[in-house]
PDB file of N, CA and C in Angstrom:
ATOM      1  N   UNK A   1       0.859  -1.176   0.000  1.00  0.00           N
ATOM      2  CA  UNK A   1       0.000   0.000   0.000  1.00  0.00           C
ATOM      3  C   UNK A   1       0.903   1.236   0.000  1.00  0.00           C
ATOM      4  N   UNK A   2       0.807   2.026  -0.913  1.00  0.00           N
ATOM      5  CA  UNK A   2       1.128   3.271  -0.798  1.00  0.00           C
ATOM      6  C   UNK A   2       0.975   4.485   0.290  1.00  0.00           C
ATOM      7  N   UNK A   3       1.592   5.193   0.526  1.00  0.00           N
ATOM      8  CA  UNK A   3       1.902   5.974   1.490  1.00  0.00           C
ATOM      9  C   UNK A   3       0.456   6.262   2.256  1.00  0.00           C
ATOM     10  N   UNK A   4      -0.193   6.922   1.342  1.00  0.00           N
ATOM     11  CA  UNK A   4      -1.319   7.637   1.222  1.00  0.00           C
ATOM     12  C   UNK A   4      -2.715   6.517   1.434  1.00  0.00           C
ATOM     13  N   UNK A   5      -2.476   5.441   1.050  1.00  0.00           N
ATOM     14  CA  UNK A   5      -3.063   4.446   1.219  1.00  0.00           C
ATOM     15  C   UNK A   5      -4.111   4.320  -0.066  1.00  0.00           C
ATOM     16  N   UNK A   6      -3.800   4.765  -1.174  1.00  0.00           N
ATOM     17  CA  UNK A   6      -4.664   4.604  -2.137  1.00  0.00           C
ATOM     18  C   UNK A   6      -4.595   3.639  -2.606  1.00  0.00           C
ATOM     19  N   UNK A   7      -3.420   2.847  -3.221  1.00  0.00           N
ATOM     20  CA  UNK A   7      -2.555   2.238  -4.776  1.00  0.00           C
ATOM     21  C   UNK A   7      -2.171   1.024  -3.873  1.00  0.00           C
ATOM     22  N   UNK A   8      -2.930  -0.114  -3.888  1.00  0.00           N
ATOM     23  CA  UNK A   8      -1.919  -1.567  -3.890  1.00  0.00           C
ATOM     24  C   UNK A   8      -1.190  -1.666  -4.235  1.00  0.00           C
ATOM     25  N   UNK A   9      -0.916  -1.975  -5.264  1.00  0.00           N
ATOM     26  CA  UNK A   9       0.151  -2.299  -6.392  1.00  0.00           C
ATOM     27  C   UNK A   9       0.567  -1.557  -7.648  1.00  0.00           C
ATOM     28  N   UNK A  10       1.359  -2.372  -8.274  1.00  0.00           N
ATOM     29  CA  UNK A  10       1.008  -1.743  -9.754  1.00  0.00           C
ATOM     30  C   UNK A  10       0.814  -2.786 -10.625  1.00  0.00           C
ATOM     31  N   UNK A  11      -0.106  -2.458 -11.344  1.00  0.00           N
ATOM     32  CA  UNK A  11      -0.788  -4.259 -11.795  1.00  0.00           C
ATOM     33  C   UNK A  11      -0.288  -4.403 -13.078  1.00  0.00           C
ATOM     34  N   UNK A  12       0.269  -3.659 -13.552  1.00  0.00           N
ATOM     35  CA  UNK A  12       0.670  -4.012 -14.728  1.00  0.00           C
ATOM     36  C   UNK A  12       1.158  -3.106 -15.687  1.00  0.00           C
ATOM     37  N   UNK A  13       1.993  -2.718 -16.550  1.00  0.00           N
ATOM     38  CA  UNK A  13       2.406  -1.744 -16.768  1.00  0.00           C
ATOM     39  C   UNK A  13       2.572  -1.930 -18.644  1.00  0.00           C
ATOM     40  N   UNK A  14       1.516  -0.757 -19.284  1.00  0.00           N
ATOM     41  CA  UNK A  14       1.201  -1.160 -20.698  1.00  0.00           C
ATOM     42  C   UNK A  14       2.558  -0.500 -21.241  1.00  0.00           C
ATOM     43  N   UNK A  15       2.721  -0.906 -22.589  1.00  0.00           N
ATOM     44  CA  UNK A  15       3.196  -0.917 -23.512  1.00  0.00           C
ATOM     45  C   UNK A  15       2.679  -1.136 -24.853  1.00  0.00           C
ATOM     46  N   UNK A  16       3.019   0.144 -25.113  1.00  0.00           N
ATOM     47  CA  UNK A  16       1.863   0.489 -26.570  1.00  0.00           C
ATOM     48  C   UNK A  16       2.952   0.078 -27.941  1.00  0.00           C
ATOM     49  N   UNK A  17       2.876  -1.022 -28.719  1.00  0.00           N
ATOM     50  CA  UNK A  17       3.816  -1.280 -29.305  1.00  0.00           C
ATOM     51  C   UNK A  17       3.350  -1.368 -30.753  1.00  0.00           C
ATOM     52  N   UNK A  18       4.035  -1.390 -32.237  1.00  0.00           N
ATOM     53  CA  UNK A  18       3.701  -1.148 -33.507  1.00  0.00           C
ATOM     54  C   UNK A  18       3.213  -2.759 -34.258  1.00  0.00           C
ATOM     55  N   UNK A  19       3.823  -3.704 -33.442  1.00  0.00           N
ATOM     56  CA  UNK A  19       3.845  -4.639 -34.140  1.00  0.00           C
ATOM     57  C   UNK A  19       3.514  -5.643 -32.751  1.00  0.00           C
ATOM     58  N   UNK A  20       2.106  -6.344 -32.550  1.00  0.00           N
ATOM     59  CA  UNK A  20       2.690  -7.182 -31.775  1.00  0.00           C
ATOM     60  C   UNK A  20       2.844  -8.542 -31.700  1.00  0.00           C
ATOM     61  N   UNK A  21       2.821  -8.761 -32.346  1.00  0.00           N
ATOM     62  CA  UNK A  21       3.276 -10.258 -32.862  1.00  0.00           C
ATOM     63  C   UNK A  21       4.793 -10.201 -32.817  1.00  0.00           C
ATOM     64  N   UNK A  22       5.258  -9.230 -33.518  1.00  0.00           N
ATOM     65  CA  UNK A  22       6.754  -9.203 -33.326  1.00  0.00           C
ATOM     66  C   UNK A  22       7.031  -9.123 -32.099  1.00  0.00           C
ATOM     67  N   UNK A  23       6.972  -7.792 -31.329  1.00  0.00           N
ATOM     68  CA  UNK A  23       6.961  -7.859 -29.949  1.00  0.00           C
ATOM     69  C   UNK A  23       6.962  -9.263 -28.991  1.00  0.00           C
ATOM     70  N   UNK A  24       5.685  -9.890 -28.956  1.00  0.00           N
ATOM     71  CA  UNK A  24       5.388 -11.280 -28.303  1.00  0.00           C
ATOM     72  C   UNK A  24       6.293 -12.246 -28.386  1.00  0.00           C
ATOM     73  N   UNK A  25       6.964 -12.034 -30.129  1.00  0.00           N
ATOM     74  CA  UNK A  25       8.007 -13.072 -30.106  1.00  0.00           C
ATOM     75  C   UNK A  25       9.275 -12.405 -29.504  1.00  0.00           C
ATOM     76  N   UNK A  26       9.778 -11.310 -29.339  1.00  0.00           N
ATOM     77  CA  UNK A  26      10.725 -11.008 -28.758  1.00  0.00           C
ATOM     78  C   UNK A  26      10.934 -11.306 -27.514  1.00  0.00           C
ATOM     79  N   UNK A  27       9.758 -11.392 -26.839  1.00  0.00           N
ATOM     80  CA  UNK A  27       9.912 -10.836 -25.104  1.00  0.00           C
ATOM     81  C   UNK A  27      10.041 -12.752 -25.004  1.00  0.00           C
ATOM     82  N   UNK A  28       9.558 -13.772 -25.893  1.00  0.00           N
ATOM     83  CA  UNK A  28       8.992 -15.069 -25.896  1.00  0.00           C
ATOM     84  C   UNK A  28      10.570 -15.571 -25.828  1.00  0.00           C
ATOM     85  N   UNK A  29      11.255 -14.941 -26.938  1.00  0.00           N
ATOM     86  CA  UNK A  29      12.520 -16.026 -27.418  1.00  0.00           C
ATOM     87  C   UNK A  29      14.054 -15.041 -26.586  1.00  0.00           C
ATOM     88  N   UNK A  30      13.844 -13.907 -26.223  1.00  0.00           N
ATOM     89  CA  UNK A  30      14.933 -13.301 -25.874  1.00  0.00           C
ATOM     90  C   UNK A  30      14.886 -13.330 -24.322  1.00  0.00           C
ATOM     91  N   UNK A  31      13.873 -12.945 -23.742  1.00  0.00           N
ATOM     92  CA  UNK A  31      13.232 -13.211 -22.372  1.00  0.00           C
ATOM     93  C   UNK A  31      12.994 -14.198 -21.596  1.00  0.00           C
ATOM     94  N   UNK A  32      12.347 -15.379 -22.203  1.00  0.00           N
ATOM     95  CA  UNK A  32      11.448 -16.433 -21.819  1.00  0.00           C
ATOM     96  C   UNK A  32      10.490 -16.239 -21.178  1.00  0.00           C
ATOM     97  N   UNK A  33       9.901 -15.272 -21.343  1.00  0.00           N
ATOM     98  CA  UNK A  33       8.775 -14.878 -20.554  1.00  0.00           C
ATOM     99  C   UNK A  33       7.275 -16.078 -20.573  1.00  0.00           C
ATOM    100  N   UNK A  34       6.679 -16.211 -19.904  1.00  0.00           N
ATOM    101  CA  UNK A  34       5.188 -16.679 -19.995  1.00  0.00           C
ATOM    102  C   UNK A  34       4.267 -15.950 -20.096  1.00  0.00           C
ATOM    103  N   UNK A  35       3.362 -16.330 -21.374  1.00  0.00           N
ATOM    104  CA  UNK A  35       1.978 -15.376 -21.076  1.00  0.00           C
ATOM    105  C   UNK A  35       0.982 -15.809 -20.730  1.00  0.00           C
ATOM    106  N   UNK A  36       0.506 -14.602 -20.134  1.00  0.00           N
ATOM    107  CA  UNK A  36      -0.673 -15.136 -18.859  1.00  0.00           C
ATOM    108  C   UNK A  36      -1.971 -14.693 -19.816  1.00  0.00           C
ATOM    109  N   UNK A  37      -2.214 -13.912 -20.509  1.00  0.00           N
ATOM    110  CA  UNK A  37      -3.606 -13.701 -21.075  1.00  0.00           C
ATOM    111  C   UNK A  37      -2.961 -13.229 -22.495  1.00  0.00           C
ATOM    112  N   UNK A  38      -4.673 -13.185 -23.900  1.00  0.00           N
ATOM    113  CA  UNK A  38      -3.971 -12.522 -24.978  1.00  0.00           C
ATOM    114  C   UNK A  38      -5.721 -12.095 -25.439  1.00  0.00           C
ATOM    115  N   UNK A  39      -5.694 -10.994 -25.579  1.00  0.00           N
ATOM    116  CA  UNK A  39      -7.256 -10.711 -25.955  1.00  0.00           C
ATOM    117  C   UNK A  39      -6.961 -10.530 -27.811  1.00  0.00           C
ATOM    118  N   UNK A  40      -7.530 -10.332 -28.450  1.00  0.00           N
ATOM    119  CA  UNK A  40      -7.485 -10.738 -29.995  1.00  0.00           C
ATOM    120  C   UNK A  40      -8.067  -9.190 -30.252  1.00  0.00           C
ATOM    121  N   UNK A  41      -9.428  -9.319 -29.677  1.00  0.00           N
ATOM    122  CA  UNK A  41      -9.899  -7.803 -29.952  1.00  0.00           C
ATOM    123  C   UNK A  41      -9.403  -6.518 -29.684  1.00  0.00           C
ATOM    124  N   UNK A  42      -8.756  -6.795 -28.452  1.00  0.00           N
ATOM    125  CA  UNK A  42      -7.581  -5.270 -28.466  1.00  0.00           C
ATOM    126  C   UNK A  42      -6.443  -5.283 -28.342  1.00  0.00           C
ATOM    127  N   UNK A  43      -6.149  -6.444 -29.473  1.00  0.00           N
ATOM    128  CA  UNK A  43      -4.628  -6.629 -29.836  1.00  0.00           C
ATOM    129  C   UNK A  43      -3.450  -6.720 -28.624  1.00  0.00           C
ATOM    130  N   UNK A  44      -3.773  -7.120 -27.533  1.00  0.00           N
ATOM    131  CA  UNK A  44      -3.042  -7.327 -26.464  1.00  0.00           C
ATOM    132  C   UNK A  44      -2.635  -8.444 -26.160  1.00  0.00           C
ATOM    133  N   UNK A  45      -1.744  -8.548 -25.381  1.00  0.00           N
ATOM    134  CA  UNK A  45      -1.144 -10.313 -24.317  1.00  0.00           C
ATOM    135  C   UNK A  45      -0.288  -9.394 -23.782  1.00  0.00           C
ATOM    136  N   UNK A  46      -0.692 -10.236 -22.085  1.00  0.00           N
ATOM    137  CA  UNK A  46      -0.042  -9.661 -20.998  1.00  0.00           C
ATOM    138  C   UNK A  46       0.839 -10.805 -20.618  1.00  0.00           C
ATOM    139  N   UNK A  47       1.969 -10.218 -20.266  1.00  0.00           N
ATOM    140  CA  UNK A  47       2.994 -11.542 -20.198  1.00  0.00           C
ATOM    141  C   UNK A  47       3.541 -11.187 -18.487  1.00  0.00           C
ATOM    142  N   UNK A  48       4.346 -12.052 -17.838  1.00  0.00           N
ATOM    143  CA  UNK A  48       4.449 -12.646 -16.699  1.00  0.00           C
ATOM    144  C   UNK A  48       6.166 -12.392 -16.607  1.00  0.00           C
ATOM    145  N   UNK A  49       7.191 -12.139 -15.464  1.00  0.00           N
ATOM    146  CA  UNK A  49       8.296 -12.000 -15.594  1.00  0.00           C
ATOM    147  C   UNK A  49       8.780 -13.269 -13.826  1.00  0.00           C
ATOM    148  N   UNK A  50       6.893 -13.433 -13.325  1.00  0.00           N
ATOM    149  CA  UNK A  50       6.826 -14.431 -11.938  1.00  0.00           C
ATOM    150  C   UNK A  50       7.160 -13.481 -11.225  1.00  0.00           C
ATOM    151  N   UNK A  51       6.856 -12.078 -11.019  1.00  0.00           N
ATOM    152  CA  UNK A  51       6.408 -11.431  -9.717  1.00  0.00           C
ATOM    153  C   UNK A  51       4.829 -11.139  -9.998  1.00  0.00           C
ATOM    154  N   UNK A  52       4.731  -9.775  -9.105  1.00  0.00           N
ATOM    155  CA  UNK A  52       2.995  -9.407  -9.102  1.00  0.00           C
ATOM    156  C   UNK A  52       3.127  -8.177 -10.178  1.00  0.00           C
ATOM    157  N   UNK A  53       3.855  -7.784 -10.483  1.00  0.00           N
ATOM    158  CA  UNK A  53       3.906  -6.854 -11.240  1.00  0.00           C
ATOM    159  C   UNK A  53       4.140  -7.805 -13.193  1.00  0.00           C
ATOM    160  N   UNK A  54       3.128  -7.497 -13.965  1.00  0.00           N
ATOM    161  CA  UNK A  54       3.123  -8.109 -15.199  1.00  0.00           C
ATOM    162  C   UNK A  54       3.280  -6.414 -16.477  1.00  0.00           C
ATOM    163  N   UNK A  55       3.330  -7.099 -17.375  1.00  0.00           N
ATOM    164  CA  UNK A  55       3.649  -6.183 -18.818  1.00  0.00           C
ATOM    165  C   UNK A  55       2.373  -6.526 -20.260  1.00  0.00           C
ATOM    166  N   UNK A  56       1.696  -5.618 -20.155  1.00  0.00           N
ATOM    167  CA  UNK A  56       1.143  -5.706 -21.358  1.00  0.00           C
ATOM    168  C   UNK A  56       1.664  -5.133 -22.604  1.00  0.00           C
ATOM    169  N   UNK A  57       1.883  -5.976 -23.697  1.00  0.00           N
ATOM    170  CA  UNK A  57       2.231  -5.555 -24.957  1.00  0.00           C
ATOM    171  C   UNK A  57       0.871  -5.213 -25.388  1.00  0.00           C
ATOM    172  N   UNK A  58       0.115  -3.946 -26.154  1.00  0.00           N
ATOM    173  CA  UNK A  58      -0.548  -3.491 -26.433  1.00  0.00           C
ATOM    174  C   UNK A  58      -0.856  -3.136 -28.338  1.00  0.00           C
ATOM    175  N   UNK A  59      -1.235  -3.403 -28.882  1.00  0.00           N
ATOM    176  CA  UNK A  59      -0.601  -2.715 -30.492  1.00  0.00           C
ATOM    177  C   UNK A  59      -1.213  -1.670 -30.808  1.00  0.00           C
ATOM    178  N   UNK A  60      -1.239  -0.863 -31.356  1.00  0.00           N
ATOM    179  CA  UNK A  60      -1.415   0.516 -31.763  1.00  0.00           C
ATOM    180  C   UNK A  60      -2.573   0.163 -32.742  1.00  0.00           C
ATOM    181  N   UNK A  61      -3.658   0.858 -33.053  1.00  0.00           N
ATOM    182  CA  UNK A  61      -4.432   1.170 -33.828  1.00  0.00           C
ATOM    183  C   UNK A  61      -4.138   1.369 -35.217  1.00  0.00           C
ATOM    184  N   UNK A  62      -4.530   0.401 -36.213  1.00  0.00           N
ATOM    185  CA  UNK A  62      -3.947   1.161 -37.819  1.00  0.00           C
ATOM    186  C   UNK A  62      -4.516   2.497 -37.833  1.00  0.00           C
ATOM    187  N   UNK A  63      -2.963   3.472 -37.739  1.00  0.00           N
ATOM    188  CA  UNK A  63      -2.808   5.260 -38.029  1.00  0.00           C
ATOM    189  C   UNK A  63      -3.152   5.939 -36.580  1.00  0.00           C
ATOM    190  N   UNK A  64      -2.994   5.026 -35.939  1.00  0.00           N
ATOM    191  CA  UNK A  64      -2.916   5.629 -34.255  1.00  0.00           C
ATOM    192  C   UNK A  64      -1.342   5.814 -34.066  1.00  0.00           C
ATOM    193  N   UNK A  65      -1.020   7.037 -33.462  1.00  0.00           N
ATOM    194  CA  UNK A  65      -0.043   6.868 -33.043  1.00  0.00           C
ATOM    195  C   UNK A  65       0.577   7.398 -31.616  1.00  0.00           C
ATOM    196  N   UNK A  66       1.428   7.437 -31.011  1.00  0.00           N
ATOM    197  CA  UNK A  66       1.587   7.793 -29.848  1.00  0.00           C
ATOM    198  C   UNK A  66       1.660   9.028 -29.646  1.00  0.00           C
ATOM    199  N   UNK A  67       1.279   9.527 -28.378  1.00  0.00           N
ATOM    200  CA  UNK A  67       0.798  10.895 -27.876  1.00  0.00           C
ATOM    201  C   UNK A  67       2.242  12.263 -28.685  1.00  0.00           C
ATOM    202  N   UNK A  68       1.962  13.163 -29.004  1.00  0.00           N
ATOM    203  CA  UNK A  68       2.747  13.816 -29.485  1.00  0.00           C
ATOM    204  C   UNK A  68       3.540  14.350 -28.288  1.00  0.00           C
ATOM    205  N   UNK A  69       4.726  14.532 -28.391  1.00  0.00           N
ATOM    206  CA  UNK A  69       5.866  14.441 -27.035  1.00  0.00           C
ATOM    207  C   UNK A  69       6.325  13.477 -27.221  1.00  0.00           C
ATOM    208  N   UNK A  70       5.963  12.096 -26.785  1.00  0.00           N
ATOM    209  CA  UNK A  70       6.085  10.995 -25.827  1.00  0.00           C
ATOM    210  C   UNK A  70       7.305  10.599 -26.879  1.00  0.00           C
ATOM    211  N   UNK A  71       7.949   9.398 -26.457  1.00  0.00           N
ATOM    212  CA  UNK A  71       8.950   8.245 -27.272  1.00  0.00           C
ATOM    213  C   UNK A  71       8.730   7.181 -26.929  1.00  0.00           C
ATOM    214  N   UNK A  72       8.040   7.050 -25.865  1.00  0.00           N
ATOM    215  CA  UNK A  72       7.202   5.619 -25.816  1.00  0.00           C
ATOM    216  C   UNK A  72       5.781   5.620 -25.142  1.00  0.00           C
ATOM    217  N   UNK A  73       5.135   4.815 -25.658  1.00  0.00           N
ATOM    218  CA  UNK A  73       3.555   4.475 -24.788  1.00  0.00           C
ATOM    219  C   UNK A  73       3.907   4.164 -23.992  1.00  0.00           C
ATOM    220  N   UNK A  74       3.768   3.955 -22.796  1.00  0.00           N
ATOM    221  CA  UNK A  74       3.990   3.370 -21.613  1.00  0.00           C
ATOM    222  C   UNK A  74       3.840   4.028 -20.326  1.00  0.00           C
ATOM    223  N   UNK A  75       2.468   2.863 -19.795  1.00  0.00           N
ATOM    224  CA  UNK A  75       1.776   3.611 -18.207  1.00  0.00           C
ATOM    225  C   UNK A  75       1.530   2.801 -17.906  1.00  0.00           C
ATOM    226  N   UNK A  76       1.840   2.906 -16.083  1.00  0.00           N
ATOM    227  CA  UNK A  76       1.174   1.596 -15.076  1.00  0.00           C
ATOM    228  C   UNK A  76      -0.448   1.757 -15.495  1.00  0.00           C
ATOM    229  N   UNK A  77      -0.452   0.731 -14.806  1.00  0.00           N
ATOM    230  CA  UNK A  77      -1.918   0.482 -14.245  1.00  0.00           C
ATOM    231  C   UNK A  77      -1.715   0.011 -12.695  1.00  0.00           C
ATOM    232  N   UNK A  78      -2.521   0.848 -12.254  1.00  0.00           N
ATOM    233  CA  UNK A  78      -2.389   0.943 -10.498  1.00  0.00           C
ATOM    234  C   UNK A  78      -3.283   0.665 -10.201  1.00  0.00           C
ATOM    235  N   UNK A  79      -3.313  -0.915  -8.614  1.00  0.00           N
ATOM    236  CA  UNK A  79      -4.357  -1.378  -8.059  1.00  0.00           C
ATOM    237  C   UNK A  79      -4.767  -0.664  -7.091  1.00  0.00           C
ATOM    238  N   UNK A  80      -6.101  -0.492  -7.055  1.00  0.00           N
ATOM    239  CA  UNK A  80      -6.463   0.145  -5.908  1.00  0.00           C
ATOM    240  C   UNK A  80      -7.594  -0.501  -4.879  1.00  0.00           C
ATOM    241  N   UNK A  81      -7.623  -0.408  -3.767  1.00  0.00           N
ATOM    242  CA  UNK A  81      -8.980  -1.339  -3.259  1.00  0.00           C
ATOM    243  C   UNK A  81     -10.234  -0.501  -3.265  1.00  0.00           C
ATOM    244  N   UNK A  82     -10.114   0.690  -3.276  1.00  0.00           N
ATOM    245  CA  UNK A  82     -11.082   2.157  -3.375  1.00  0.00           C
ATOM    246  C   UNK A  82     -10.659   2.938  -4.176  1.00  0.00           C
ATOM    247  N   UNK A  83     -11.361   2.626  -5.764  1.00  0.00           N
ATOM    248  CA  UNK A  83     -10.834   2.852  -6.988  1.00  0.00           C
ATOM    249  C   UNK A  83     -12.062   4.670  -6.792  1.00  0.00           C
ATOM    250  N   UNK A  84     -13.049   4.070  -6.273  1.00  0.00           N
ATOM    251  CA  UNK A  84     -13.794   5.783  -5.946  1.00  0.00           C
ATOM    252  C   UNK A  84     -12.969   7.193  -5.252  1.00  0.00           C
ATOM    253  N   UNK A  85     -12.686   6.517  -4.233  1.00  0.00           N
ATOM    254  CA  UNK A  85     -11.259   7.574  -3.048  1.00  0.00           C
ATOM    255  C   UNK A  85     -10.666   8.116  -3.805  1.00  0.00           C
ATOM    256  N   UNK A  86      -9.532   6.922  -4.662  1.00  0.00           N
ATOM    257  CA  UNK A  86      -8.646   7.158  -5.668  1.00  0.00           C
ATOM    258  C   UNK A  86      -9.067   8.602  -6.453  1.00  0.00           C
ATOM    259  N   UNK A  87      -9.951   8.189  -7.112  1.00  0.00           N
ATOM    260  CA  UNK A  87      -9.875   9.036  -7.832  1.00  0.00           C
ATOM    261  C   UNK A  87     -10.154  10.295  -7.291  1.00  0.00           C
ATOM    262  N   UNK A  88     -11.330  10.529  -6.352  1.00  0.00           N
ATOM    263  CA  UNK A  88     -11.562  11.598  -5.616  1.00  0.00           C
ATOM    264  C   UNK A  88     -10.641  12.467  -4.906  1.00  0.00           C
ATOM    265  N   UNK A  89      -9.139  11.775  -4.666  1.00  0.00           N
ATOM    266  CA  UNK A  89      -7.882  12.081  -4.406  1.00  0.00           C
ATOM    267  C   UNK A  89      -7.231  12.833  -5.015  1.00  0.00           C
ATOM    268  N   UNK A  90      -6.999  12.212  -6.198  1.00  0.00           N
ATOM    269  CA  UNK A  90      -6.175  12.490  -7.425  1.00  0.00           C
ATOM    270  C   UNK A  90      -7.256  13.718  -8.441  1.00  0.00           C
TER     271      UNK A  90
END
């Protein structure tokens, strides 16, 4: 629990990537990672490194592209047990 007592964890931390099939095989054959889920419809699989903290490879939208600034997609996702508080906090 976080200081403040909002944020369990961090449940998982996306990664917005161009290709993910390529990706999947990278993290698969360079890593050895395990994946724990793969949704088809929003082009995702969340893969496993065997702590509590996991990685979603995410794929980008055909002609989506990442936020102008940025150099990479990439944001936790933070557990909370009072996702209402949370936000009322923040």
């Amino acid at each position: 629990m976080t200081a403040n007592g909002l944020f369990r964890k961090v449940d998982t931390v996306m990664l917005r990537v161009a290709d993910l099939e390529k990706s999947r095989a990278w993290y698969r054959e360079k890593l050895g990672v395990k994946e724990l889920f793969g949704e088809k419809k929003e082009n995702l699989v969340v893969i496993s490194f065997g702590g509590d903290t996991s990685i979603t490879l995410w794929q980008l939208k055909e002609g989506q592209s990442l936020t102008p600034g940025t150099k990479t997609g990439c944001f936790p996702i933070l557990m909370s047990d009072d996702v209402r508080r949370a936000h009322r906090t923040l």
